[in-house]
Protein backbone atom coordinates (compact mmCIF):
# COMPACT_ATOMS: atom_id res chain seq x y z
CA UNK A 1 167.85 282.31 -86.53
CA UNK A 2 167.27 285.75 -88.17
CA UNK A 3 166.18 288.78 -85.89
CA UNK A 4 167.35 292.49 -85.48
CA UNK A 5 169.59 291.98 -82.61
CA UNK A 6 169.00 295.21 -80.97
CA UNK A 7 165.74 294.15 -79.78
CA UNK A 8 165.39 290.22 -79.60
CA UNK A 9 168.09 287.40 -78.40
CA UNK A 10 167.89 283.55 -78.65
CA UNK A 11 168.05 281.79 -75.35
CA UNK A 12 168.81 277.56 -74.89
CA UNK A 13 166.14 277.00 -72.10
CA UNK A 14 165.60 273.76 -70.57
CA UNK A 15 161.48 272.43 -71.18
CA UNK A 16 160.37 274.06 -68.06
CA UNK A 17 161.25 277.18 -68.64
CA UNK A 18 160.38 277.29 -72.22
CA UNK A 19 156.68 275.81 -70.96
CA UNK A 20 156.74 278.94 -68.70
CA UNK A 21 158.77 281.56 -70.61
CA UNK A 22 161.15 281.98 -68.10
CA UNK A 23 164.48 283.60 -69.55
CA UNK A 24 166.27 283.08 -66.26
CA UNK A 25 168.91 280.64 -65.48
CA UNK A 26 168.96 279.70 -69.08
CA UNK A 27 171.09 277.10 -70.46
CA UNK A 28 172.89 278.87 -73.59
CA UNK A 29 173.08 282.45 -74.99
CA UNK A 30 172.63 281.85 -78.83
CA UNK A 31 172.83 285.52 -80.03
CA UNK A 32 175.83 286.55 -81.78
CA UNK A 33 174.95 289.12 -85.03
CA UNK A 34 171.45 288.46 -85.69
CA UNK A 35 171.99 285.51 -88.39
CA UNK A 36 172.76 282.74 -85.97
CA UNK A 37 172.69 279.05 -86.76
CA UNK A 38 173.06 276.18 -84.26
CA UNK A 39 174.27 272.77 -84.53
CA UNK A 40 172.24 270.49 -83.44
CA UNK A 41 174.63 267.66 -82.72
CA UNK A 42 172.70 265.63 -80.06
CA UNK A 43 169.76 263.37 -79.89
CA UNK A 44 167.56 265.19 -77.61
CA UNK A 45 164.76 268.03 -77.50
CA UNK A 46 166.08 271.67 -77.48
CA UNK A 47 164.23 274.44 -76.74
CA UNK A 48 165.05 278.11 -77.66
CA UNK A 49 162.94 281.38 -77.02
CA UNK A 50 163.66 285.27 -77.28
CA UNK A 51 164.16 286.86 -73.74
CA UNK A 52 161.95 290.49 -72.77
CA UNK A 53 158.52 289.02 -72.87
CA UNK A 54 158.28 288.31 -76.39
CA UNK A 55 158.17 284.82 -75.57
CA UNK A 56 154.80 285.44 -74.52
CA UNK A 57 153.69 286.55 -78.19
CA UNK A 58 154.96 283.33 -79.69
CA UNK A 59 158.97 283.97 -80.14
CA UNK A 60 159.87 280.47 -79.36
CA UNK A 61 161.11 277.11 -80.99
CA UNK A 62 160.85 273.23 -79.84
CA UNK A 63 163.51 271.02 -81.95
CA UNK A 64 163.60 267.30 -81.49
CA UNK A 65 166.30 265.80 -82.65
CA UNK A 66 166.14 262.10 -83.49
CA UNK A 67 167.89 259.18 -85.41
CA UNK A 68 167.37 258.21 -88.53
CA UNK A 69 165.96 254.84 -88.37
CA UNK A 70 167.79 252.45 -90.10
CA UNK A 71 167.98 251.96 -94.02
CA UNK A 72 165.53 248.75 -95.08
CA UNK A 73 167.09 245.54 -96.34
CA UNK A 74 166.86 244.53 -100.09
CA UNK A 75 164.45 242.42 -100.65
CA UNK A 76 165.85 238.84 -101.19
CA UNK A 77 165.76 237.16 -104.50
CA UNK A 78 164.44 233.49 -104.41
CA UNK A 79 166.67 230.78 -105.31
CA UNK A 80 166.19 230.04 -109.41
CA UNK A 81 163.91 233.31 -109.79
CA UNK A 82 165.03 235.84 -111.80
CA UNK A 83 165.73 239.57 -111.29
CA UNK A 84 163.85 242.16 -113.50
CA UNK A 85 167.28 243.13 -115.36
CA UNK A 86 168.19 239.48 -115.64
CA UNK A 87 164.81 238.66 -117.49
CA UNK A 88 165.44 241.64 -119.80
CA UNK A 89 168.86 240.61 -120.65
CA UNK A 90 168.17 237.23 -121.22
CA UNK A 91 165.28 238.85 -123.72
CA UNK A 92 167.79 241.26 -125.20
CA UNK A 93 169.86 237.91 -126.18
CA UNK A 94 167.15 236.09 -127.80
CA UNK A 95 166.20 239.13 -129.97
CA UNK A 96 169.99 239.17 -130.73
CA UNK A 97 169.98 235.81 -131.67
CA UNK A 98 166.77 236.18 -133.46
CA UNK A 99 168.42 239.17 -135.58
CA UNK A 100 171.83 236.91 -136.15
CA UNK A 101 169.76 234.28 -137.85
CA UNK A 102 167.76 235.83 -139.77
CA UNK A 103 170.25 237.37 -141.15
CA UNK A 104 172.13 234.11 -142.23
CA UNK A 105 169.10 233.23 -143.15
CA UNK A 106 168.49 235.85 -145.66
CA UNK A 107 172.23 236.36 -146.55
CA UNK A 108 172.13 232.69 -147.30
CA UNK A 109 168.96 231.68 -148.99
């Protein structure tokens, strides 16, 4: 968060009172200099809001927080099918086997 601390703060409110604007009873005082940054370490909606009304004119943030779903499996290679890289090695060799006898070939004849 980045505000002139002399006239906003940053308030942890639970939903309710960040539904109604309601800066009492909050949960956590964020404001330390006016550059603050929170760690959001938990899974779970947090709600912040500036205290003295100006939550009315809009001064307030809804973070949810959730997992990262889980990383997809490779896709599985079929028995006797071959892999994209395989093909083009096996390609590579026959163009280097191409190249060793034609060169015999010419070397030769």
């Amino acid at each position: 968060f980045n505000f002139d601390k002399r006239y906003f703060n940053v308030l942890e409110v639970n939903e309710t009172s960040y539904d109604n604007c309601n800066d009492q009873g909050f949960v956590k005082n964020i404001t330390r200099g006016g550059r603050d940054v929170v760690q959001l370490t938990q899974v779970r909606p947090y709600y912040f809001l500036s205290s003295g009304g100006y939550c009315y004119h809009g001064m307030k943030v809804a973070v949810n927080v959730e997992m990262l779903p889980p990383a997809p499996e490779p896709a599985p290679v079929k028995n006797g099918s071959l892999t994209s890289d395989a093909v083009s090695l096996k390609i590579f060799h026959y163009m280097i086997s191409f190249a060793v006898a034609y060169y015999y070939l010419v070397l030769l004849f």
